[in-house]
Protein backbone atom coordinates (compact mmCIF):
# COMPACT_ATOMS: atom_id res chain seq x y z
CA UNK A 1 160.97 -31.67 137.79
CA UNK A 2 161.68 -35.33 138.85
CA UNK A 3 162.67 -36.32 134.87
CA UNK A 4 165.06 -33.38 135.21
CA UNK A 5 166.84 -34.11 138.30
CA UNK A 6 167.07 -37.95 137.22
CA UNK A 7 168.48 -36.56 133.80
CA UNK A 8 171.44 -34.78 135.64
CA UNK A 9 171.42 -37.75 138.32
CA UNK A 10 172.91 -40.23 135.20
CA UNK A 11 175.77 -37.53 134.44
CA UNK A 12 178.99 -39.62 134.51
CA UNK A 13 181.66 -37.56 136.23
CA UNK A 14 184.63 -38.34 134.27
CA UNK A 15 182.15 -37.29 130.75
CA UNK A 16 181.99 -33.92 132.54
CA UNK A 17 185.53 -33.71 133.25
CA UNK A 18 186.73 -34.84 130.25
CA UNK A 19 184.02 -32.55 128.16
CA UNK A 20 185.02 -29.87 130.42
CA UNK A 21 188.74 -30.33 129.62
CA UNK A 22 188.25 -30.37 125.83
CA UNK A 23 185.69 -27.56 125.97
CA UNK A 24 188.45 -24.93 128.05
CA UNK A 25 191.01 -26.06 125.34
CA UNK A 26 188.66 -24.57 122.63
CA UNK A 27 188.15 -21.94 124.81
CA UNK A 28 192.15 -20.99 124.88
CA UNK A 29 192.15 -21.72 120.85
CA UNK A 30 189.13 -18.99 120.41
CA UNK A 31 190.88 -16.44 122.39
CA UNK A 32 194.66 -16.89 120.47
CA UNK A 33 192.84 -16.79 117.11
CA UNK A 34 190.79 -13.63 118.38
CA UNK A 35 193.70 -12.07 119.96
CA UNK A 36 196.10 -12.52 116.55
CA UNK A 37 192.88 -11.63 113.99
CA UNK A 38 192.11 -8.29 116.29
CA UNK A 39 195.81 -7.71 116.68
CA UNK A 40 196.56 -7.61 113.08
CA UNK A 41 193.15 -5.72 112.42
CA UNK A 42 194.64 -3.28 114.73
CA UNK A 43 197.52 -2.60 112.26
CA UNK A 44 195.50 -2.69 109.11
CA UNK A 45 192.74 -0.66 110.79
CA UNK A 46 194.76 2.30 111.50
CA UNK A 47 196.56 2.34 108.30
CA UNK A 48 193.49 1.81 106.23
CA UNK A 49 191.71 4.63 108.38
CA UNK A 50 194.42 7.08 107.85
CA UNK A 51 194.29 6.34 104.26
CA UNK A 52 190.41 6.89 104.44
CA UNK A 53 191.13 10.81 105.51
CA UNK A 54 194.27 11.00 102.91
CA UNK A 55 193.48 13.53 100.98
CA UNK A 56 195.87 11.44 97.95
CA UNK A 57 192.70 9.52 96.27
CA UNK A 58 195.35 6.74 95.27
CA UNK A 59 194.93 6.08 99.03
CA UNK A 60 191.46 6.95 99.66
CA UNK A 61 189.52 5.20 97.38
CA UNK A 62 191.56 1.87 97.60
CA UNK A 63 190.70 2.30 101.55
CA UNK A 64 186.92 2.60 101.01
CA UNK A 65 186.51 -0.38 98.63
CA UNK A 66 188.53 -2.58 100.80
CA UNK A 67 186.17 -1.00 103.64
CA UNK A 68 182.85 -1.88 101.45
CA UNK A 69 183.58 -5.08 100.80
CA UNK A 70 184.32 -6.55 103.63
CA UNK A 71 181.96 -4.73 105.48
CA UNK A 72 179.29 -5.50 103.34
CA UNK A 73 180.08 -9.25 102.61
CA UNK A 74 179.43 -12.00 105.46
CA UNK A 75 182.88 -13.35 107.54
CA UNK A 76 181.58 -17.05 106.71
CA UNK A 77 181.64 -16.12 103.00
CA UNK A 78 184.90 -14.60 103.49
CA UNK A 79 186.32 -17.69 105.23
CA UNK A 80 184.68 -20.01 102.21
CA UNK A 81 186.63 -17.82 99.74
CA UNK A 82 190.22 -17.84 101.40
CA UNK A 83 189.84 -21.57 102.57
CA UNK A 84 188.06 -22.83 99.56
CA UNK A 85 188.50 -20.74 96.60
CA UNK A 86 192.13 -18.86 96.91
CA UNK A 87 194.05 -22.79 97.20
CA UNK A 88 192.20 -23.19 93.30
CA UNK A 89 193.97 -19.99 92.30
CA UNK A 90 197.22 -19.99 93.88
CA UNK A 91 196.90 -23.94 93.38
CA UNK A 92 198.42 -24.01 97.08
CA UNK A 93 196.46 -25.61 100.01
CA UNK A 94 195.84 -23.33 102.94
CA UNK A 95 195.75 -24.58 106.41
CA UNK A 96 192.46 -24.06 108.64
CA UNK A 97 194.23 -21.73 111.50
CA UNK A 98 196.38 -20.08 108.54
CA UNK A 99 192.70 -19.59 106.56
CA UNK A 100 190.84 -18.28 109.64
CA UNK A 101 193.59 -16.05 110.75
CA UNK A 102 194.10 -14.05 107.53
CA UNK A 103 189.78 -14.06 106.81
CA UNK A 104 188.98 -13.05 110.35
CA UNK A 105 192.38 -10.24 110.15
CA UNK A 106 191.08 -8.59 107.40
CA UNK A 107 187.88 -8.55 108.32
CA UNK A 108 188.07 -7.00 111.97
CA UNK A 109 190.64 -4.41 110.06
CA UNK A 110 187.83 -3.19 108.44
CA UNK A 111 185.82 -2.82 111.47
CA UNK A 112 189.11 -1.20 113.07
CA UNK A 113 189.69 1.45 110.19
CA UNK A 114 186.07 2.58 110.47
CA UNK A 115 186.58 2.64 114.61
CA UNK A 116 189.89 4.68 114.28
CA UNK A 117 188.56 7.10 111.48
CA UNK A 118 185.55 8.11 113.15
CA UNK A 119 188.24 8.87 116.02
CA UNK A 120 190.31 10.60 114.65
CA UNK A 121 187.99 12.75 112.96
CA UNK A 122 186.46 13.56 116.84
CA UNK A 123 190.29 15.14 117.64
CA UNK A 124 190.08 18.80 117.24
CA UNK A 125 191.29 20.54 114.21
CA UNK A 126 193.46 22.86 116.45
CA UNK A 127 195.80 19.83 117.38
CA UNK A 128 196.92 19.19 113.95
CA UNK A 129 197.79 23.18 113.49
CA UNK A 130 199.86 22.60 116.98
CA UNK A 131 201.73 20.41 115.67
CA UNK A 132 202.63 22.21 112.54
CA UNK A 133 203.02 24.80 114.95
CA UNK A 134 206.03 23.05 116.19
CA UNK A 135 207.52 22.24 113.11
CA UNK A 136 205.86 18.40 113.48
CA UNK A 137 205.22 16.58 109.86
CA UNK A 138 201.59 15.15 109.14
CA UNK A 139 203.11 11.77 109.57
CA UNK A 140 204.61 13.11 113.34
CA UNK A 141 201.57 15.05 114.13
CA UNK A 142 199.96 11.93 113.67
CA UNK A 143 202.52 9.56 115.35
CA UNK A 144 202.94 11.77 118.17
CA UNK A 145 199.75 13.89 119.07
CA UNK A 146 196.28 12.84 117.13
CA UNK A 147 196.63 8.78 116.84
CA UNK A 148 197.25 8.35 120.95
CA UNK A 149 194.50 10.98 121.85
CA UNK A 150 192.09 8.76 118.91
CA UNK A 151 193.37 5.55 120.51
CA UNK A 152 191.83 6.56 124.38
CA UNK A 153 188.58 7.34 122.60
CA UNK A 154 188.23 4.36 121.06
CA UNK A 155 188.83 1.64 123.70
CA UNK A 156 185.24 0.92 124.35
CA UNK A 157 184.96 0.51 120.07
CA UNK A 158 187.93 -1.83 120.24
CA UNK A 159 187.01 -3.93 122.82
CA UNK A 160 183.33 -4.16 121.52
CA UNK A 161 184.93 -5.53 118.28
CA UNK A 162 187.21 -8.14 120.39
CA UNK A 163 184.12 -9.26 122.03
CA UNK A 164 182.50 -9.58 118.42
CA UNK A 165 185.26 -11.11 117.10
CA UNK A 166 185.59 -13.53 119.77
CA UNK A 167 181.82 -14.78 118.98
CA UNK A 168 182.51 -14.53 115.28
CA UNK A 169 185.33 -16.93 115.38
CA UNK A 170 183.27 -19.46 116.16
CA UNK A 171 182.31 -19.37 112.17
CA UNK A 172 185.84 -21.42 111.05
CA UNK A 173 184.22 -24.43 113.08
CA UNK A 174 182.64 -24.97 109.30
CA UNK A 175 186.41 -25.23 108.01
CA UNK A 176 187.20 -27.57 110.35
CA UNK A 177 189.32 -25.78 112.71
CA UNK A 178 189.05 -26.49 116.53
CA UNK A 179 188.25 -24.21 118.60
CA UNK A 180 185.20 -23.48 121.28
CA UNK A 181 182.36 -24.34 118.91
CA UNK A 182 183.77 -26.97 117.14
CA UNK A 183 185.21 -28.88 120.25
CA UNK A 184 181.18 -28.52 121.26
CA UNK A 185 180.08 -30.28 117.76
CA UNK A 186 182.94 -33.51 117.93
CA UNK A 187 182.07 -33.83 121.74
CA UNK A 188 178.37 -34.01 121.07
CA UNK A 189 178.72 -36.20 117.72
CA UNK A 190 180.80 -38.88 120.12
CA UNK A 191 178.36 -38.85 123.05
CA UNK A 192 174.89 -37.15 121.57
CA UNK A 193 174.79 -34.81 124.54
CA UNK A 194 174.10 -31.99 123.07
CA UNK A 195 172.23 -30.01 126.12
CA UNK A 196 174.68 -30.16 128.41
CA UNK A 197 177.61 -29.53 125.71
CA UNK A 198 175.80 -26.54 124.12
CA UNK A 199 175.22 -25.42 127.28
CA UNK A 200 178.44 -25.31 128.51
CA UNK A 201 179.58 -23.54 125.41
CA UNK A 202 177.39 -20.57 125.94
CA UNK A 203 178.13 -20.34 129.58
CA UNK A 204 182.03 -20.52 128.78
CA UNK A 205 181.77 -17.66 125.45
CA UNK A 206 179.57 -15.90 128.05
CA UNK A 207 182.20 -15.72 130.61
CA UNK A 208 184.81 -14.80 128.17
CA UNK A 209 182.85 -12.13 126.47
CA UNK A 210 182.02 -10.87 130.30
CA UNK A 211 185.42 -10.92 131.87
CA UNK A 212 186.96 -9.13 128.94
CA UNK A 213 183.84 -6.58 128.85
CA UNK A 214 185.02 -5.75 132.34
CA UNK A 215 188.71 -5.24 131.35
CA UNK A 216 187.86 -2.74 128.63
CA UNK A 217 185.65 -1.07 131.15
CA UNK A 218 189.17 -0.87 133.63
CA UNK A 219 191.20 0.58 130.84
CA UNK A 220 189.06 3.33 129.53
CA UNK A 221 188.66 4.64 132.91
CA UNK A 222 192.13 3.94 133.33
CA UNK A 223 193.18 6.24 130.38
CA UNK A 224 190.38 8.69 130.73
CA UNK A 225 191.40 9.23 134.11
CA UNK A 226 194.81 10.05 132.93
CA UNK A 227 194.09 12.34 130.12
CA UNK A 228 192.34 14.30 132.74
CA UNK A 229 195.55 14.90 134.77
């Protein structure tokens, strides 16, 4: 007990600051990079999900590949493959934030497209025959009546694959790019702190991953409680 207390007694004030400072910086990198990734997995999701149901295989079976692969491929390989292997091919170099963008984007789309499928596919039968019913196309029967009814059941699926985004994007640290995880490794390899440092980190991805748990939480009772009206 007295080892411990001596251990945080020789903490230097302006290291914690400073740490601190550089750590919440990381911090507000993670959350763009999981915002923009989820964001644009948000678009591709609900195309590629719609395409999954198309009853046009041209569209269907392109959707499930895409969906297999990624799905059944690690993120960290698919970051290896954009950031290492694609420059080779297009014989272009690819920045880190450009290469961990576009990897972690189409991989939470495939998360997304499974998320808004299953939803869709909970929306009863009968809404699809109203809106035929008033002379509504697929496309605006969609648009206008299924997709927004899918999109309230599927908050607590979206925001569970923000949070595991958000802990996933700590993965492009290995590409070099800065954010939470590898402000943690560059602090620790300049002071060899790596207790207090790692511990910080957890305690800062665990109040992220908390806070915004809580927010999904205050929309889907937010939305539920208006669907019931």
């Amino acid at each position: 007990m007295t080892s411990i207390i001596e251990y945080f007694s020789e903490l230097d004030f302006e290291f914690v600051k400073n740490s601190l400072w550089l750590l919440l910086t990381g911090a507000i990198v993670t959350l763009e990079i999981t915002l923009v990734a989820v964001s644009f997995g948000v678009l591709i999701g609900l195309f590629v999900g719609m395409a999954e149901l198309s009853s046009y295989r041209l569209l269907r079976i392109p959707a499930k590949v895409y969906v297999d692969i990624i799905r059944g491929t690690p993120l960290l390989v698919q970051i290896f493959i954009i950031y290492f292997a694609l420059p080779n091919i297009i014989n272009m170099r690819i920045e880190p934030y450009i290469a961990a963008v576009v990897a972690c984007s189409i991989n939470s789309g495939a998360y997304v497209a499974e998320i808004f499928r299953s939803g869709i596919q909970s929306i009863d039968k009968g809404q699809f025959e109203a809106g035929r019913s008033l002379g509504l196309t697929w496309s605006q029967t969609m648009k206008m009546i299924v997709v927004p009814q899918a999109f309230r059941r599927t908050i607590p699926q979206l925001g569970n694959e923000f949070i595991a985004m958000l802990k996933d994007s700590s993965l492009v640290s290995v590409i070099g790019f800065e954010e939470l995880t590898r402000k943690g490794q560059l602090i620790i390899a300049a002071t060899y702190r790596s207790f207090e440092i790692w511990a910080a980190v957890a305690v800062i991805y665990l109040v992220m991953t908390l806070t915004i748990s809580r927010f999904v939480s205050y929309l889907e009772k937010k939305y539920n409680s208006k669907g019931h009206r």
